[in-house]
Protein backbone atom coordinates (compact mmCIF):
# COMPACT_ATOMS: atom_id res chain seq x y z
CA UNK A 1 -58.33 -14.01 -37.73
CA UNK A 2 -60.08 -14.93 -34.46
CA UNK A 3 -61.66 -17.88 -33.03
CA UNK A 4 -61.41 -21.48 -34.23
CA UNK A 5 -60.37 -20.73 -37.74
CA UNK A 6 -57.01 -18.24 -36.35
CA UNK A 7 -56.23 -21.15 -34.15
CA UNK A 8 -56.23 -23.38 -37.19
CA UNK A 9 -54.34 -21.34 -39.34
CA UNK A 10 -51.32 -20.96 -36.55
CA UNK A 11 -51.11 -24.61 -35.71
CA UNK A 12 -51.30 -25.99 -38.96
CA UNK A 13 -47.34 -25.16 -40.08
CA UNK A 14 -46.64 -26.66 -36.71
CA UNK A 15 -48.40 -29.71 -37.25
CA UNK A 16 -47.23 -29.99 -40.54
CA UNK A 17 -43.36 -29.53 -39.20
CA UNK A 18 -43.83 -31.38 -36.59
CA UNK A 19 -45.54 -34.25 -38.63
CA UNK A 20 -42.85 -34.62 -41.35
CA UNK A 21 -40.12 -34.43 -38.39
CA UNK A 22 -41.77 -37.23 -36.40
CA UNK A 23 -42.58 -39.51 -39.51
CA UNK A 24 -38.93 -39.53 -40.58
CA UNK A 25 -37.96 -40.82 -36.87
CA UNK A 26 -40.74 -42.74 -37.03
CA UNK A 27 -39.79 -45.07 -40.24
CA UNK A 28 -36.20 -44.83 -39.35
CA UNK A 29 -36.41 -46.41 -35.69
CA UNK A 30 -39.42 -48.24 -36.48
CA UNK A 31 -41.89 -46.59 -33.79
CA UNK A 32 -44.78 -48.02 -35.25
CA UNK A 33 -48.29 -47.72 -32.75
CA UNK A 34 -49.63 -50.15 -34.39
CA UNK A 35 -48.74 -53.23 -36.33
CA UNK A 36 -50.81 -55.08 -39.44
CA UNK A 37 -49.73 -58.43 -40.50
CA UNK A 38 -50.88 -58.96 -44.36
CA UNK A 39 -50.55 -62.41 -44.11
CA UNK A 40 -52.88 -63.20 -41.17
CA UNK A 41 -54.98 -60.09 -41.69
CA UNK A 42 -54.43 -59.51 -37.95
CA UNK A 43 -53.47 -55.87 -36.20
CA UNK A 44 -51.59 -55.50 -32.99
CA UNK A 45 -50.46 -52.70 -30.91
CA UNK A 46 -46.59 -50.89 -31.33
CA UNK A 47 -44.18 -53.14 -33.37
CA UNK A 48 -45.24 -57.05 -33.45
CA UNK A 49 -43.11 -59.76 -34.04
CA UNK A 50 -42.79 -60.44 -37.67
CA UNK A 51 -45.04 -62.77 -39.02
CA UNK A 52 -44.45 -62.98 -42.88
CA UNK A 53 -44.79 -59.66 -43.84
CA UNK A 54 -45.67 -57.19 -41.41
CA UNK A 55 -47.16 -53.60 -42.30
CA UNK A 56 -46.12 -50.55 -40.07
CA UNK A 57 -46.52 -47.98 -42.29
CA UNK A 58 -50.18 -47.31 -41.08
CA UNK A 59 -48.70 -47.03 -37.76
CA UNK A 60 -46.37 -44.82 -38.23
CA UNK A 61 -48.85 -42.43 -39.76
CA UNK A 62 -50.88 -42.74 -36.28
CA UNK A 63 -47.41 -42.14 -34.85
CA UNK A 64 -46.72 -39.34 -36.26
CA UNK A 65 -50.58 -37.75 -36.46
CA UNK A 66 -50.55 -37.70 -32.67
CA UNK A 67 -47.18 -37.00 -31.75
CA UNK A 68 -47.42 -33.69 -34.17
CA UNK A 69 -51.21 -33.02 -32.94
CA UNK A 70 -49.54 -32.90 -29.25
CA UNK A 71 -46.92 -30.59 -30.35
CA UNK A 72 -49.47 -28.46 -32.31
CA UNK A 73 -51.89 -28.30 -29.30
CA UNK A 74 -48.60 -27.12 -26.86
CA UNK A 75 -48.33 -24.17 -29.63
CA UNK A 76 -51.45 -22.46 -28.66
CA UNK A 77 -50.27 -21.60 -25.66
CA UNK A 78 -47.39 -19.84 -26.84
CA UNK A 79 -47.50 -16.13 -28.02
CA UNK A 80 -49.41 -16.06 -31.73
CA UNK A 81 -46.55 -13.80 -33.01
CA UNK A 82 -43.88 -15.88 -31.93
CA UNK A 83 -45.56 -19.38 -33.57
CA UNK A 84 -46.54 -17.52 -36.78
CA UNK A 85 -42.62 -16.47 -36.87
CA UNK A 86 -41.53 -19.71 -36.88
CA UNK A 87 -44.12 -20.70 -38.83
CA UNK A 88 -42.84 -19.21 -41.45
CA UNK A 89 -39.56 -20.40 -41.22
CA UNK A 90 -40.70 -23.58 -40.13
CA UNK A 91 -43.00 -24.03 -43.67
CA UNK A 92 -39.33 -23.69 -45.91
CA UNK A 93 -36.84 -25.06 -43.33
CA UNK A 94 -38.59 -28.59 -42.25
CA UNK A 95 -39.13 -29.51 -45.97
CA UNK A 96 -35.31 -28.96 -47.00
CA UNK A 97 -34.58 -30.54 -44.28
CA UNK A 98 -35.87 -33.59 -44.70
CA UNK A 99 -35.26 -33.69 -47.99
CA UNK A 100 -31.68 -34.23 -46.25
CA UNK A 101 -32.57 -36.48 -43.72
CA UNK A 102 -34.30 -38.79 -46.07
CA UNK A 103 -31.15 -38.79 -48.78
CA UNK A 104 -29.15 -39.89 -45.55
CA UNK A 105 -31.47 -42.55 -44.30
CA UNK A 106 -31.67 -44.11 -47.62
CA UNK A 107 -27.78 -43.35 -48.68
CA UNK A 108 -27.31 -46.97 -49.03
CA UNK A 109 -29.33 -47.43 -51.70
CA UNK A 110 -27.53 -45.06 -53.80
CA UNK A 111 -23.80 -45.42 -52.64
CA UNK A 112 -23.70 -49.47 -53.18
């Protein structure tokens, strides 16, 4: 594969890694880029005071989108053998992983 379409294909188990990673720090320490607040209808930048009910689920999606489109971007300049390597481990590991992390962060739901 050459050209725009190789590049794709190597990043996109890093972005996807990355993405999952950063999401799962995201919710859990509440970076949020941006807030909405349902009940005003009003957005605001990184975590806003709460105001009813605030949403920050959209931002941690931006959160996470740009923090793993950084990370995916810094892969192209590493060797394209070494990022499809860990790649591949990278497309089993991260999942199983998380699937860990998550069952910790919401332990006290199930362990009342």
């Amino acid at each position: 594969m050459n050209g725009a379409s190789g590049n794709l294909a190597r990043v996109l188990p890093v972005f996807s890694a990355a993405f999952a990673a950063i999401y799962i720090a995201s919710v859990q320490y509440n970076w949020a880029l941006f807030t909405y607040q349902a009940q005003s209808g009003q957005w605001g930048w990184l975590v806003q005071p709460r105001e009813g009910t605030p949403m920050y689920w959209y931002g941690w999606l931006a959160t996470s989108a740009l923090g793993a489109g950084a990370i995916a971007l810094l892969s192209l300049a590493l060797p394209a053998r070494l990022v499809e390597r860990a790649g591949a481990v990278l497309v089993w590991l991260v999942p199983v992983a998380m699937m860990g992390v998550i069952g910790y962060v919401l332990r006290g739901y199930f362990l009342r």
